[in-house]
N, C-alpha and C. Protein backbone atom coordinates (compact mmCIF):
# COMPACT_ATOMS: atom_id res chain seq x y z
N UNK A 1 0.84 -1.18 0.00
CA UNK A 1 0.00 0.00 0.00
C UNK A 1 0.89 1.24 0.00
N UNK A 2 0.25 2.20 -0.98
CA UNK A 2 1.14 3.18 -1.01
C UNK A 2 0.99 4.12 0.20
N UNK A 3 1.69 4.99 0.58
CA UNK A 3 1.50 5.99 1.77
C UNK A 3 1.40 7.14 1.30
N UNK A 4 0.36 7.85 1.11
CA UNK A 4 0.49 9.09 0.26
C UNK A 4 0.50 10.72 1.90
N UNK A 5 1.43 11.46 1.55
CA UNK A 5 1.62 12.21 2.70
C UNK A 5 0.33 13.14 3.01
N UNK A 6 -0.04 13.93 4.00
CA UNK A 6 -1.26 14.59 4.46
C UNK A 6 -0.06 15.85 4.33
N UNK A 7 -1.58 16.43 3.33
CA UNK A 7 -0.94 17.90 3.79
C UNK A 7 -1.28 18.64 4.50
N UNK A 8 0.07 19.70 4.42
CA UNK A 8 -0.03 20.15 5.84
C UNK A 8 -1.45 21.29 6.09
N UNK A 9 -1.85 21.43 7.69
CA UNK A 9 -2.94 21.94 8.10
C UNK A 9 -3.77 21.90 7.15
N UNK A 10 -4.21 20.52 6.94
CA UNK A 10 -5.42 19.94 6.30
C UNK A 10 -6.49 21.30 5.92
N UNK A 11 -7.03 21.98 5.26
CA UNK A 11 -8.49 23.06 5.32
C UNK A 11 -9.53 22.01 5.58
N UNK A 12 -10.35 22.55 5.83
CA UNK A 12 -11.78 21.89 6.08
C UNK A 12 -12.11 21.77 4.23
N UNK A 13 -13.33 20.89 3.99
CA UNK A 13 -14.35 21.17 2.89
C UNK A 13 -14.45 22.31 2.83
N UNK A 14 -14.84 23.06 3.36
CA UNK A 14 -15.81 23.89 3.41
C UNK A 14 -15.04 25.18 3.05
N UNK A 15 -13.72 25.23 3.31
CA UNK A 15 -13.25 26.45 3.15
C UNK A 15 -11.47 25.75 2.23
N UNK A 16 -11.64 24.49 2.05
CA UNK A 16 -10.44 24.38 0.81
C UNK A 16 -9.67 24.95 -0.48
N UNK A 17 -10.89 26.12 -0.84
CA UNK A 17 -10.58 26.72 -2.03
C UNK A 17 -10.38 28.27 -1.79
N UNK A 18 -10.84 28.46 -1.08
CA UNK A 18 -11.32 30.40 -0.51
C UNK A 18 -9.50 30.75 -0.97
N UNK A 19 -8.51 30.35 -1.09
CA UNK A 19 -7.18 31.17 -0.84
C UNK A 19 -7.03 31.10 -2.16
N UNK A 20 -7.78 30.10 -3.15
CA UNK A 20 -7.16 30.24 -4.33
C UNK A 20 -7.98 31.30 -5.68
N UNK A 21 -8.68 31.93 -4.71
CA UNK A 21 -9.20 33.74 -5.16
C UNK A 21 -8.36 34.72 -5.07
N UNK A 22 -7.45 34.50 -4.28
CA UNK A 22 -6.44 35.78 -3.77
C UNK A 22 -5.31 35.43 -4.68
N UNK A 23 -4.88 34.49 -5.00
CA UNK A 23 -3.86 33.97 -6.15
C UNK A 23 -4.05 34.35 -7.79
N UNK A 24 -2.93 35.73 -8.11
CA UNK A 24 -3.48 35.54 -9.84
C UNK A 24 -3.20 34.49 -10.71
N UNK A 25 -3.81 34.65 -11.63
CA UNK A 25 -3.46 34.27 -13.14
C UNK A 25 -2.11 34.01 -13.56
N UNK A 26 -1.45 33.33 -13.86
CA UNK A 26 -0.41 32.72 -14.22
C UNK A 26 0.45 32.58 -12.91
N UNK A 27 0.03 32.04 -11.76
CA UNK A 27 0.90 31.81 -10.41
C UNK A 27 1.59 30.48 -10.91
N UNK A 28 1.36 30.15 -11.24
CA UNK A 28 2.16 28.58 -11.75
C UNK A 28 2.55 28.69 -13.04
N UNK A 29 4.49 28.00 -12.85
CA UNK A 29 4.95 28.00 -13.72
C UNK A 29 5.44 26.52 -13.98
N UNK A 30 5.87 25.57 -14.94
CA UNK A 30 6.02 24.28 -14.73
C UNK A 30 7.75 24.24 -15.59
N UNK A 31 8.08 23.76 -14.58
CA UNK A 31 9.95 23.53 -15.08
C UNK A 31 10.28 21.97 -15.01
N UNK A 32 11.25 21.99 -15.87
CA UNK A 32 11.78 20.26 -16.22
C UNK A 32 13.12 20.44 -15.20
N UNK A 33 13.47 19.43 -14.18
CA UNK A 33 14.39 18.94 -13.50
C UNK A 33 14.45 17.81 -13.23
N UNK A 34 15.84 17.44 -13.42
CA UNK A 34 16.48 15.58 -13.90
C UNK A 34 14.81 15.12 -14.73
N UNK A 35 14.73 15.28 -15.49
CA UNK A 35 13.83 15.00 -17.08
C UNK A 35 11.86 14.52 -15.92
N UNK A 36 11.91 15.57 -14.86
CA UNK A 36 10.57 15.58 -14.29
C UNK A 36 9.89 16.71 -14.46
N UNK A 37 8.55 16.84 -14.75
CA UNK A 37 7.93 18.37 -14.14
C UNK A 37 7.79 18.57 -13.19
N UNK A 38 7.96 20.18 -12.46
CA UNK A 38 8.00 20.58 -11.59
C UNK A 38 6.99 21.67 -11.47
N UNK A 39 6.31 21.57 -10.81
CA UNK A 39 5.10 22.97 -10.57
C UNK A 39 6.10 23.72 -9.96
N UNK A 40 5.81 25.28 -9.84
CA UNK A 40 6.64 26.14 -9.15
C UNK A 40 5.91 27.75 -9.28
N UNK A 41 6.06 28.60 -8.12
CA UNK A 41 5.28 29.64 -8.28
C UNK A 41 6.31 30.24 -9.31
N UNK A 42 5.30 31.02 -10.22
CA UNK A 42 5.67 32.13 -11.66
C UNK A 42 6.65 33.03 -10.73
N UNK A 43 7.77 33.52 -11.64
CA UNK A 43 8.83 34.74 -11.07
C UNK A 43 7.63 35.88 -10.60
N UNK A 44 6.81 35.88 -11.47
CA UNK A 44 6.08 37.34 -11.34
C UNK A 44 5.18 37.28 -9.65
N UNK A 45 5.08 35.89 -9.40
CA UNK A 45 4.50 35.79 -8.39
C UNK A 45 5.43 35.36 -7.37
N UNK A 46 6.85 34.89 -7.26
CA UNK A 46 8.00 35.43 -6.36
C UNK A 46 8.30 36.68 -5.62
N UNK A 47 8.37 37.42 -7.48
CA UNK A 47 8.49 38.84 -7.08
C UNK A 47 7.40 40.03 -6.21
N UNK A 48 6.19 39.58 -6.27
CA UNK A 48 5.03 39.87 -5.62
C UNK A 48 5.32 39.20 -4.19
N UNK A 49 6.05 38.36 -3.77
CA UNK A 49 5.97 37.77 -2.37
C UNK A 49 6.71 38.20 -2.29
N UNK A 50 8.02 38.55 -2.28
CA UNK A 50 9.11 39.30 -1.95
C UNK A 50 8.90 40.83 -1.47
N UNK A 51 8.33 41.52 -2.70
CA UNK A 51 7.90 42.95 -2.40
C UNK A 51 6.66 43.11 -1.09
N UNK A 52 5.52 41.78 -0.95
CA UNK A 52 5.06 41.98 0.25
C UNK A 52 5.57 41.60 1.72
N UNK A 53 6.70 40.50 1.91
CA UNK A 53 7.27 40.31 2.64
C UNK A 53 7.76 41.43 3.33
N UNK A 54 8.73 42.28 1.82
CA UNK A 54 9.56 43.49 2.95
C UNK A 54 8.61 44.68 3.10
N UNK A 55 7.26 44.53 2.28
CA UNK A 55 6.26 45.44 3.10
C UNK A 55 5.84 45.34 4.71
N UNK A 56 5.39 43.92 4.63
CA UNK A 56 5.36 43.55 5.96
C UNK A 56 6.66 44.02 7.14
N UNK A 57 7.62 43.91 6.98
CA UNK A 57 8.60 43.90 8.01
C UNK A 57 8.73 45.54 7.68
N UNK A 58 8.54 46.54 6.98
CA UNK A 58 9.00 47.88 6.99
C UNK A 58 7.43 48.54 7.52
N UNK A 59 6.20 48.50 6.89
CA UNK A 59 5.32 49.24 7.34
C UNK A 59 4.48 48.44 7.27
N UNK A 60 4.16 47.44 7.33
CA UNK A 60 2.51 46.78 7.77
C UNK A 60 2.13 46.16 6.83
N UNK A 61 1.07 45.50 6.57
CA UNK A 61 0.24 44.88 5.34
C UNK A 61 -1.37 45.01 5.52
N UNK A 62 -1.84 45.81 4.56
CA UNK A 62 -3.44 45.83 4.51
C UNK A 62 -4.19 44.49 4.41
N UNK A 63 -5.53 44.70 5.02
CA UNK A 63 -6.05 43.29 5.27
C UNK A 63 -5.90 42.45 4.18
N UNK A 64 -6.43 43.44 2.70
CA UNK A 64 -6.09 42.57 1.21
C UNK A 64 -4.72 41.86 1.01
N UNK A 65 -3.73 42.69 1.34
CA UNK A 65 -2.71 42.55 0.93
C UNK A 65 -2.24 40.96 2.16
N UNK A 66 -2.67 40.66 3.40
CA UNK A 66 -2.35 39.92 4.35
C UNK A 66 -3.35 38.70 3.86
N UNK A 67 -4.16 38.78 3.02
CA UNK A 67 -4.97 37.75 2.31
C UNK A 67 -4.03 37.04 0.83
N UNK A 68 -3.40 37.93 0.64
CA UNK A 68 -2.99 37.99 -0.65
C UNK A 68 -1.29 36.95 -0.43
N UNK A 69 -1.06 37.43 1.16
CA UNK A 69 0.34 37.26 1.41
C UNK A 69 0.20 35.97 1.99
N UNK A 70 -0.77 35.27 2.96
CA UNK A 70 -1.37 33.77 2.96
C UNK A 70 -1.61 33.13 2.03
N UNK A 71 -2.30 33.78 0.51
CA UNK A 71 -2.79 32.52 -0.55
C UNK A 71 -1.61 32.37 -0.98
N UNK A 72 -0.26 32.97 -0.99
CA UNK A 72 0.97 32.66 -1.45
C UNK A 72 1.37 31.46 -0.83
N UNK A 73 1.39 31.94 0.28
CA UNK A 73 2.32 31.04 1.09
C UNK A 73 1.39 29.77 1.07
N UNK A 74 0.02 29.98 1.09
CA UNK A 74 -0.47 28.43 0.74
C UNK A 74 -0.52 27.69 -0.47
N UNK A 75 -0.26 28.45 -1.73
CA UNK A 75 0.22 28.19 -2.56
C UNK A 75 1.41 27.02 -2.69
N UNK A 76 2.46 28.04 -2.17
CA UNK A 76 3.41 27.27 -2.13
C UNK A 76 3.86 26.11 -1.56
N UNK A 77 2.92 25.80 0.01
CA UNK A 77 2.66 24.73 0.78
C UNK A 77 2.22 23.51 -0.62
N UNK A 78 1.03 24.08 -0.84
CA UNK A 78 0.23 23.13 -1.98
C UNK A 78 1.39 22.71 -3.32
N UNK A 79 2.03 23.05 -3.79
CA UNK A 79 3.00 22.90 -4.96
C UNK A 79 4.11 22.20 -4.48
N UNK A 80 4.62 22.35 -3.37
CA UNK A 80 5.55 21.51 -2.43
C UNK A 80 5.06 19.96 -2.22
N UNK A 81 3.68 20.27 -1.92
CA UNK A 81 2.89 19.20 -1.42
C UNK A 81 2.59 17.98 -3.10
N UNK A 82 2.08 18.60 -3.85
CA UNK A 82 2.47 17.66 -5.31
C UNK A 82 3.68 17.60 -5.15
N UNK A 83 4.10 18.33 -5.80
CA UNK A 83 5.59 18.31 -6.03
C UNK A 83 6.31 16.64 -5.58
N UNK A 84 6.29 16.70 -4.02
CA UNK A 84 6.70 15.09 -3.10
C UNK A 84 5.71 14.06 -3.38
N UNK A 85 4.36 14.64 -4.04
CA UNK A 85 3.90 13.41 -4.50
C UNK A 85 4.19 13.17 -6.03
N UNK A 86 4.19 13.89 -6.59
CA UNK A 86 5.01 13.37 -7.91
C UNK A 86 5.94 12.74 -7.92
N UNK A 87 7.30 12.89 -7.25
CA UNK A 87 8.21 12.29 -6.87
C UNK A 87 8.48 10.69 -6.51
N UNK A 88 7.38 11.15 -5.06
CA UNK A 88 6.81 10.09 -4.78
C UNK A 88 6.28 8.59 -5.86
N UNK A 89 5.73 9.32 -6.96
CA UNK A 89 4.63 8.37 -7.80
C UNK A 89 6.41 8.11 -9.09
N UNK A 90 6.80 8.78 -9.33
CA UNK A 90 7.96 8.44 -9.87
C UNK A 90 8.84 7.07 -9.69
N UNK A 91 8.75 7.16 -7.84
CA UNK A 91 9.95 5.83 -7.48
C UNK A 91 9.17 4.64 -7.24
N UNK A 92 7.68 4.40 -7.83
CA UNK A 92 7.17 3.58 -7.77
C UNK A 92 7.41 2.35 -8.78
């Protein structure tokens, strides 16, 4: 039996999708490494986490913008999270 990993802080049903409103249009970019695809957030959407990061640590983040700065980071949880299962389904 395979063991497929839980991701992390499970969402409920009910609220599983709500973060992926705050995420634009082309957040995913897909790259080839050792001859696999790789999901990965778009530069343009790096560069958007970067510029809100050092917003955050210099003057604050508006409620949008602290919505905006979570669907990232859950983003990236979620793409991490394939990501090891692709892998995963690879060494099978």
């Amino acid at each position: 039996m395979v063991h497929t990993p839980a991701f992390p802080e499970q969402p409920t049903a009910q609220d599983s999708h709500v973060w992926v409103q705050h995420v634009p249009d082309g957040a995913v970019s897909v790259a080839v490494e050792d001859s696999a695809l790789v999901l990965k957030a778009s530069t343009t959407l790096q560069e958007r986490f970067e510029d809100l990061l050092t917003k955050q640590k210099t003057e604050g983040l508006s409620a949008e913008e602290i919505r905006e700065y979570q669907a990232i980071c859950d983003l990236d949880a979620a793409l991490s999270w394939l990501n090891r299962l692709a892998r995963g389904a690879q060494h099978e």
